[in-house]
Protein backbone atom coordinates (compact mmCIF):
# COMPACT_ATOMS: atom_id res chain seq x y z
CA UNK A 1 0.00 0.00 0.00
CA UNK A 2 1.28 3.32 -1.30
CA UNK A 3 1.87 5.84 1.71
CA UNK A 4 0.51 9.38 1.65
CA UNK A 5 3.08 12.01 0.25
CA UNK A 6 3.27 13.51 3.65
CA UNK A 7 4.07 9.99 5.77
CA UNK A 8 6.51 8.52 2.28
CA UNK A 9 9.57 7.16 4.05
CA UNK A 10 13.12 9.42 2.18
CA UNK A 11 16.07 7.40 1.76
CA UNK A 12 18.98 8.87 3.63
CA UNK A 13 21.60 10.69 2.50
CA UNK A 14 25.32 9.01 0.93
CA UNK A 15 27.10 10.46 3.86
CA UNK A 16 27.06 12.43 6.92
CA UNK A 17 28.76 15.25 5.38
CA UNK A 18 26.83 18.84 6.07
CA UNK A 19 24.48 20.36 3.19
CA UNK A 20 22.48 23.94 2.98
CA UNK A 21 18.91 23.97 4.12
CA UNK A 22 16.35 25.90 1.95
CA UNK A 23 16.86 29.10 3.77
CA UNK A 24 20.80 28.92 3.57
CA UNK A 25 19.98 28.31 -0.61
CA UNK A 26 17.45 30.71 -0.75
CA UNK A 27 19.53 33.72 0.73
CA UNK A 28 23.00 32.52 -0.88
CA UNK A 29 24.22 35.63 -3.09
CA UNK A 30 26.80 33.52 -4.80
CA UNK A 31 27.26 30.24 -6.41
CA UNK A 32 24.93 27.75 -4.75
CA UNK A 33 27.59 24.52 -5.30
CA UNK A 34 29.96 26.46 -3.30
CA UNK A 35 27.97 25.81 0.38
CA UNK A 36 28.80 22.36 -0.34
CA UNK A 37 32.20 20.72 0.48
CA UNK A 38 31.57 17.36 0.55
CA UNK A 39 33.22 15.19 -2.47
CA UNK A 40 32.60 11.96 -1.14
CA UNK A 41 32.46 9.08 -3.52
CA UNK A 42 33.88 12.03 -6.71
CA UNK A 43 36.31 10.55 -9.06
CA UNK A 44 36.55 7.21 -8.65
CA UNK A 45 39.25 5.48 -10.38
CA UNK A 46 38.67 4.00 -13.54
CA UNK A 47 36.30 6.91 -14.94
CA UNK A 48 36.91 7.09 -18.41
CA UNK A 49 35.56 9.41 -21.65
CA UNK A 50 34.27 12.00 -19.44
CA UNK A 51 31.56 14.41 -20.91
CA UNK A 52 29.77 17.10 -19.27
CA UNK A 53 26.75 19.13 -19.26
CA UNK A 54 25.62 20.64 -22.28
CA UNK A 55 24.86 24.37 -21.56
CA UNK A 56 21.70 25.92 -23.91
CA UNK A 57 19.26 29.11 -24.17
CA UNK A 58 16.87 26.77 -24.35
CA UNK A 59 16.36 25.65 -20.77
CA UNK A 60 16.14 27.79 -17.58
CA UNK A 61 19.43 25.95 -16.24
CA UNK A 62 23.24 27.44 -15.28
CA UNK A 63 25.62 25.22 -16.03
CA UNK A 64 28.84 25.20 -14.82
CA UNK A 65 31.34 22.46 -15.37
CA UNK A 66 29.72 19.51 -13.48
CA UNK A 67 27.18 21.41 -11.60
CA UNK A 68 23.96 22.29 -13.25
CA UNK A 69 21.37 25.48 -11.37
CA UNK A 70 17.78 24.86 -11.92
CA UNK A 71 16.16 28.26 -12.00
CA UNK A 72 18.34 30.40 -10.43
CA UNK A 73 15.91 33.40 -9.69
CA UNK A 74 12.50 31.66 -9.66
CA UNK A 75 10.74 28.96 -11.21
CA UNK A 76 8.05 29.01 -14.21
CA UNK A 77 8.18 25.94 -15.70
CA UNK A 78 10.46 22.75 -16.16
CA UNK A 79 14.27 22.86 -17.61
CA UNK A 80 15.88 20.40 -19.34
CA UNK A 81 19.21 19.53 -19.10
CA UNK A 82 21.52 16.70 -21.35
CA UNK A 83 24.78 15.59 -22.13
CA UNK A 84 27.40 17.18 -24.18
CA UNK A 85 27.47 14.11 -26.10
CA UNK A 86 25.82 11.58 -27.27
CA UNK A 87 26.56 7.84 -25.76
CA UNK A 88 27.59 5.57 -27.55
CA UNK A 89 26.13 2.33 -29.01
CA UNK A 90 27.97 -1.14 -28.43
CA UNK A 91 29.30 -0.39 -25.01
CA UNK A 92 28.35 -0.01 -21.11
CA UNK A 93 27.35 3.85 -19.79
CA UNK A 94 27.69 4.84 -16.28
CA UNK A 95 27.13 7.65 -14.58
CA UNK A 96 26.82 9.25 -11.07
CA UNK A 97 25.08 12.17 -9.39
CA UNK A 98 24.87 14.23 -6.03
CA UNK A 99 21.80 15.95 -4.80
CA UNK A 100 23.19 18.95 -3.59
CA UNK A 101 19.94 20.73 -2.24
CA UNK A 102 16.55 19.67 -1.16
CA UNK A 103 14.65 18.40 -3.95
CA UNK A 104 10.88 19.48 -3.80
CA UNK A 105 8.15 20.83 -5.99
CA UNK A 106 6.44 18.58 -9.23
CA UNK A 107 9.49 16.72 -10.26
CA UNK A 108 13.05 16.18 -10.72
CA UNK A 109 14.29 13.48 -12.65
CA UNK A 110 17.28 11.84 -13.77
CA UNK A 111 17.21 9.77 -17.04
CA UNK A 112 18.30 9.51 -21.01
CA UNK A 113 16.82 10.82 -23.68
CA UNK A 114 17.03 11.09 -27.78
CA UNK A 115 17.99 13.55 -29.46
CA UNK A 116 14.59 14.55 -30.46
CA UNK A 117 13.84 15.19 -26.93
CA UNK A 118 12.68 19.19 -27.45
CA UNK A 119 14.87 20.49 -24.07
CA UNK A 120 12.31 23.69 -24.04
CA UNK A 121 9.37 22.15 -24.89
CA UNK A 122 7.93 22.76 -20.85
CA UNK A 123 9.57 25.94 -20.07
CA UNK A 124 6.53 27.24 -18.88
CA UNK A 125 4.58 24.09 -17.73
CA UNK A 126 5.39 22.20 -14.45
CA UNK A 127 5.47 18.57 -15.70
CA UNK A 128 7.36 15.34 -15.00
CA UNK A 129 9.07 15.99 -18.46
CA UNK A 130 11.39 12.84 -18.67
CA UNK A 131 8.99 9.83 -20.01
CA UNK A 132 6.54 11.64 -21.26
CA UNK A 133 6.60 9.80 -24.64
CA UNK A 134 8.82 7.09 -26.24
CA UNK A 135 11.76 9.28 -26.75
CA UNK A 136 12.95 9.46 -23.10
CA UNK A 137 13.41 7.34 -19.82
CA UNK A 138 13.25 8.70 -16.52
CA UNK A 139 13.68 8.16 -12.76
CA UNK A 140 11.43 10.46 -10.01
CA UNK A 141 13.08 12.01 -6.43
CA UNK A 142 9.46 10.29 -5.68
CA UNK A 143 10.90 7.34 -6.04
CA UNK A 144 8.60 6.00 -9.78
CA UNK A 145 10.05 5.38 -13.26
CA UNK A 146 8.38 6.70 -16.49
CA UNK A 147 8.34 6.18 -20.06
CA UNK A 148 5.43 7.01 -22.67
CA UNK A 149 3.72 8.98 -20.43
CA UNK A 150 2.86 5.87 -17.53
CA UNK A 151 4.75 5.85 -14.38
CA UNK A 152 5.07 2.99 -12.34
CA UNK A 153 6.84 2.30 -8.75
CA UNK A 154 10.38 1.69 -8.47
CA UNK A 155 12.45 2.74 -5.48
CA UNK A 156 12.17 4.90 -2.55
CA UNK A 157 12.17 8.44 -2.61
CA UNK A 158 15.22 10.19 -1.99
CA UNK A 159 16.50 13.99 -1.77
CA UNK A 160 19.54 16.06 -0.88
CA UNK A 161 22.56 14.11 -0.13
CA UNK A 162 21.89 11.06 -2.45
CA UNK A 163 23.34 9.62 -4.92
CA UNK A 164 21.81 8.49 -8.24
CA UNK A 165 23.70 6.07 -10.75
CA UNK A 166 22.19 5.71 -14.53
CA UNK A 167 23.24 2.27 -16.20
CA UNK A 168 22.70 1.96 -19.83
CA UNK A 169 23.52 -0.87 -21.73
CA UNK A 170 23.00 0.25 -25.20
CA UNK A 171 24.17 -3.26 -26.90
CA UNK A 172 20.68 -4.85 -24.71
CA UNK A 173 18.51 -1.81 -24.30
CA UNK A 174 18.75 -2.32 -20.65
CA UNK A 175 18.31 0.97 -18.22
CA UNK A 176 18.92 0.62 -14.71
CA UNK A 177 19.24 3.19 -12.00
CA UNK A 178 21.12 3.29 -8.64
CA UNK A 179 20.20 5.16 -5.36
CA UNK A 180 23.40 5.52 -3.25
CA UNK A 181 24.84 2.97 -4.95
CA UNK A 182 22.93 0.30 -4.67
CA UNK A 183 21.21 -1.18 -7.65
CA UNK A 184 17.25 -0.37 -7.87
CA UNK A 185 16.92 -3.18 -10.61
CA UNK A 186 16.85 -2.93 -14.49
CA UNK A 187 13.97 -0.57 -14.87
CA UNK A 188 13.68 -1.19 -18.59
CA UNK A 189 14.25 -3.42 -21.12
CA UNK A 190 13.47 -1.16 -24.97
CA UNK A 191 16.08 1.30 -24.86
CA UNK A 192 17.01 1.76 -29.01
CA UNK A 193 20.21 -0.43 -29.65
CA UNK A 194 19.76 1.20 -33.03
CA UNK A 195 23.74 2.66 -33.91
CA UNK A 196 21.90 5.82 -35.46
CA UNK A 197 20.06 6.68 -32.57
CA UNK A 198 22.13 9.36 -30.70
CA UNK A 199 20.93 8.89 -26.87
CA UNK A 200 21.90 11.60 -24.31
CA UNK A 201 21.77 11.27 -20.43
CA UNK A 202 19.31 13.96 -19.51
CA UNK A 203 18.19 15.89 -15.76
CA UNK A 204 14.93 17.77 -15.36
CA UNK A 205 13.82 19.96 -12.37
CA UNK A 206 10.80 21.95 -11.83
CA UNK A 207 12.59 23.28 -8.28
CA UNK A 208 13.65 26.51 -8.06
CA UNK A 209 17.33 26.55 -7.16
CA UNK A 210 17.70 22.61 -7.25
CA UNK A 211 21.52 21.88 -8.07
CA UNK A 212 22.46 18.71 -8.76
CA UNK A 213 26.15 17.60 -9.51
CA UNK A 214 27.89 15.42 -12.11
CA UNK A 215 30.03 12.84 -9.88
CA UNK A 216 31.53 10.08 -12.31
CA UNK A 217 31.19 8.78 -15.60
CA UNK A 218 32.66 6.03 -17.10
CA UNK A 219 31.91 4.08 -20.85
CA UNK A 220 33.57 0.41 -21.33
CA UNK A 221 33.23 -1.80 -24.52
CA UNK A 222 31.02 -4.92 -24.50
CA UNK A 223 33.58 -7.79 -23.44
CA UNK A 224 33.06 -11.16 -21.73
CA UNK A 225 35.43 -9.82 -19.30
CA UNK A 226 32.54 -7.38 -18.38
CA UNK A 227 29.78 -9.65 -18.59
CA UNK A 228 31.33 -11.68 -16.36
CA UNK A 229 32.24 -8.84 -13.44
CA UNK A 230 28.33 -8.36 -14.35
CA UNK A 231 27.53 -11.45 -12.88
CA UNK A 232 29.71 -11.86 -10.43
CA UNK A 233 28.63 -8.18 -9.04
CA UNK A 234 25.64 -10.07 -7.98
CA UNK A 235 27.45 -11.84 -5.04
CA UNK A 236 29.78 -9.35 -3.04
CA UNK A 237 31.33 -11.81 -1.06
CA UNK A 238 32.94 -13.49 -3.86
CA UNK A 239 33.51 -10.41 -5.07
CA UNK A 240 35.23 -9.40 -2.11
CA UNK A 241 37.81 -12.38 -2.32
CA UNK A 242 38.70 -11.51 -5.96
CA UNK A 243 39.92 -7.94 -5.08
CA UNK A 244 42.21 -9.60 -2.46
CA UNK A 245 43.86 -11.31 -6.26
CA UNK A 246 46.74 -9.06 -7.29
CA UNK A 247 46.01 -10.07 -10.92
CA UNK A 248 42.37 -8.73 -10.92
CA UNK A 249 42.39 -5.54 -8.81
CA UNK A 250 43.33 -3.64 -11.90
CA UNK A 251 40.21 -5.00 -13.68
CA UNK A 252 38.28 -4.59 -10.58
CA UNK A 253 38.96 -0.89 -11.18
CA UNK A 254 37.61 -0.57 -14.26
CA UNK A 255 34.74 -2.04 -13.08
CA UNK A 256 34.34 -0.30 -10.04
CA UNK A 257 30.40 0.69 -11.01
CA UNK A 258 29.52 -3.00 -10.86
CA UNK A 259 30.89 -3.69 -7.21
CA UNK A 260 29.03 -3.92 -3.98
CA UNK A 261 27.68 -0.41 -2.79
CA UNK A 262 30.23 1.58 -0.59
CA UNK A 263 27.57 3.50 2.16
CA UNK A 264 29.45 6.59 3.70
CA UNK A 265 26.28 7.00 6.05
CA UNK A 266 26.15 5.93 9.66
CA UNK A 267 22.66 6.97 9.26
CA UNK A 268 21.54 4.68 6.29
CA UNK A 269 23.42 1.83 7.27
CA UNK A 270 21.07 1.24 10.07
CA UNK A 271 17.82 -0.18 7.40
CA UNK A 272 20.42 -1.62 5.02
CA UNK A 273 20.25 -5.42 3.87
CA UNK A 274 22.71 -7.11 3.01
CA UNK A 275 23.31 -7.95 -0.54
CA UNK A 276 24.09 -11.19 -0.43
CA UNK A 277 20.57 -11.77 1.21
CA UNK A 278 18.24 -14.13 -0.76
CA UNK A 279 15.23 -11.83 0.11
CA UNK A 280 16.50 -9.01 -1.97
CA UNK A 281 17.92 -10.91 -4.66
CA UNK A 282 14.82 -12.63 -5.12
CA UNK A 283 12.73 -9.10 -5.01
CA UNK A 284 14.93 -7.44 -7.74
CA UNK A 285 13.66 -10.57 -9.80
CA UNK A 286 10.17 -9.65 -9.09
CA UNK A 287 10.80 -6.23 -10.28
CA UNK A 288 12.17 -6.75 -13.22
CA UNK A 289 9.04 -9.18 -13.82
CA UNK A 290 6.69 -6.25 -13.22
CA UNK A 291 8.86 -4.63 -16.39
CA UNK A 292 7.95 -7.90 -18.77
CA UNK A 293 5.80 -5.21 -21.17
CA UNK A 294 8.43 -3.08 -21.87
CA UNK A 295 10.45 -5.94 -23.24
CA UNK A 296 11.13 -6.20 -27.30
CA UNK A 297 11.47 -9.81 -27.60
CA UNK A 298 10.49 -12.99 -25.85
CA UNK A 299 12.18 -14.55 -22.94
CA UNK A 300 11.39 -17.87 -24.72
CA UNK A 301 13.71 -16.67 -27.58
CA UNK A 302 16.43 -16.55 -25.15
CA UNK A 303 19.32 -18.73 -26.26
CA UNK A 304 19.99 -21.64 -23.88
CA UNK A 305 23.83 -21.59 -25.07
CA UNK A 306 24.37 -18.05 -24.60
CA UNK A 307 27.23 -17.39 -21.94
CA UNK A 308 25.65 -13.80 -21.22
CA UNK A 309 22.29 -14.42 -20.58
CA UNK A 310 23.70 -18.10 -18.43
CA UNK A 311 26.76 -16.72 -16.31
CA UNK A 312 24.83 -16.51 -13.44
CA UNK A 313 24.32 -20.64 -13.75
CA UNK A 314 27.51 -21.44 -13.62
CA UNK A 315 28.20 -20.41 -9.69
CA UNK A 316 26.40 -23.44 -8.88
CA UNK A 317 27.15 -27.07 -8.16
CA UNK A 318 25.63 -29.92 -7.43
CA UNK A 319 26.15 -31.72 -3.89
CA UNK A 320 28.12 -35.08 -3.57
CA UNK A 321 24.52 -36.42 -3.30
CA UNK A 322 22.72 -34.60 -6.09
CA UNK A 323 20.27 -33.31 -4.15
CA UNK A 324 20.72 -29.82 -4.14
CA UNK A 325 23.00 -27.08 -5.09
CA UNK A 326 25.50 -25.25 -3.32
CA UNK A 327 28.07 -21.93 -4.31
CA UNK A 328 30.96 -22.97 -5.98
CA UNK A 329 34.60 -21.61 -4.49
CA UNK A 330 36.01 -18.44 -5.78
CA UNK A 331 38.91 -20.79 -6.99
CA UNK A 332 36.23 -22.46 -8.93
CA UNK A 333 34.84 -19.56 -10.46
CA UNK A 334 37.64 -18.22 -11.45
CA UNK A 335 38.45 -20.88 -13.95
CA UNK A 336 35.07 -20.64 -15.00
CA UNK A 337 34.90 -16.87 -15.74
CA UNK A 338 38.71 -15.78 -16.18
CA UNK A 339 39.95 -18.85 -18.43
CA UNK A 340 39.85 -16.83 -21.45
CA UNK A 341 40.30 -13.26 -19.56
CA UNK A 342 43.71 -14.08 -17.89
């Protein structure tokens, strides 16, 4: 049962670092991103292609290297804010944001778009602009996903302090968002795989002085050294013995988007789960299930053969007596995934 907007539980902040309140923002003569010190989680290693945001008279939006201004005198409408270039097909996109003020009013949202995405077309009209049709994705502070126009429940509603991670896979389609670094699921499944569709990562705000910060971004190709870091991202401990491997750490750091969440928070570590729990492995699955609709093809056609869309089998082993199946060691695994890699 959906809560009231008043009683809807806000996910914590990344870390315990200090940010402005609405006053503080409100009164601040000078550049808003300056009240905020905190760089945890910035620059990780491994970011690679770096882009920034693209800067236009077309939205009411001050951008500044990383740091985009929503309406920086008053609000009348919804601004629109992408990439400075396009990403591109045939590899892996991530990306990471802060929250640097309270996020409030009819929407912000963080998504992708095409490039026939009109960035003014709501300047003066207080909409949740990303998802409005088939030509963009996006992701809600109130915690709901939308695309063509229906919105449907996703995560938890979050606001100043967090962080929010885009993941598009543009040689699947698949689009899947993070909140503090922990993965909310793939949210959707018909993302254009199409080479001549330019796709841009996109923000939208309707809040008056909402500033939200460009973190880390990172591209890699396609490989089955990735696909298989994809799978084994699914179970941290295992994860966690691999990094202690002098031969992997470097490709750990390429990586580093796929690993276990890092929480900075004292505060948000007291409702976490842990990963590795069956519960919330088991609940992504159900989310994704809820997605089915927005899938181009059949699961049926899925190839039984296929190493991508079977890595996660191959973790498991039958028991001396056949009976059941247990983890395999991380000795075993790696001669399963790194053969071919090492």
């Amino acid at each position: 049962m959906l809560l009231p907007p008043h009683q809807e539980v806000c996910n914590p902040g990344f870390c315990d670092c200090p940010f402005p309140n609405s006053i503080e923002v409100t009164n601040h003569k000078g550049h808003i991103p300056d009240l905020v010190s905190c760089r945890c989680g910035e620059d990780e290693p491994g970011n690679v292609s770096p882009w920034r945001w693209h800067s236009t008279d077309e939205s009411d939006a001050l951008v500044t290297d990383r740091d985009i201004i929503f309406h920086p005198t008053y609000s009348q409408g919804t601004a629109i804010v992408r990439g400075d270039r396009a990403l591109k097909p045939g590899m892996v996109h991530f990306w990471e944001m802060r929250v640097i003020t309270t996020l409030a009013g009819t929407d912000v949202m963080f998504g992708i778009g095409t490039e026939s995405v009109n960035l003014g077309q709501f300047k003066f009209h207080f909409v949740s602009a990303l998802g409005t049709n088939a030509q963009s994705w996006g992701f809600s502070y109130s915690g709901r996903i939308q695309h063509c126009g229906e919105q449907l429940p996703y995560g938890q509603k979050f606001s100043q302090g967090c962080l929010i991670g885009v993941c598009l896979d543009r040689t699947r389609g698949h689009l899947e968002f993070y909140l503090n670094r922990r993965s909310l699921g793939v949210a959707y499944t018909n993302v254009p795989t199409d080479p001549d569709i330019r796709i841009y990562p996109m923000v939208c705000s309707t809040a008056a002085k909402s500033v939200i910060r460009l973190i880390n971004c990172t591209s890699q190709q396609v490989t089955l050294q990735l696909r298989s870091f994809q799978a084994l991202s699914k179970q941290p401990l295992k994860l966690a013995e691999l990094r202690q491997m002098p031969g992997l750490r470097g490709i750990l750091q390429s990586y580093w988007f796929l690993a276990p969440p890092i929480r900075y928070s004292r505060n948000s570590r007291e409702n976490e789960l842990d990963l590795g729990d069956e519960a919330v492995l088991s609940s992504s699955k159900l989310r994704r299930g809820r997605k089915q609709k927005y899938r181009e093809s059949d699961d049926a056609a899925v190839d039984e053969d296929d190493l991508y869309a079977n890595a996660h089998k191959i973790t498991l082993r039958s028991s001396d007596s056949g009976d059941e199946e247990h983890p395999a060691s991380v000795h075993e695994m790696c001669d399963e995934y790194f053969h071919y890699l090492l």
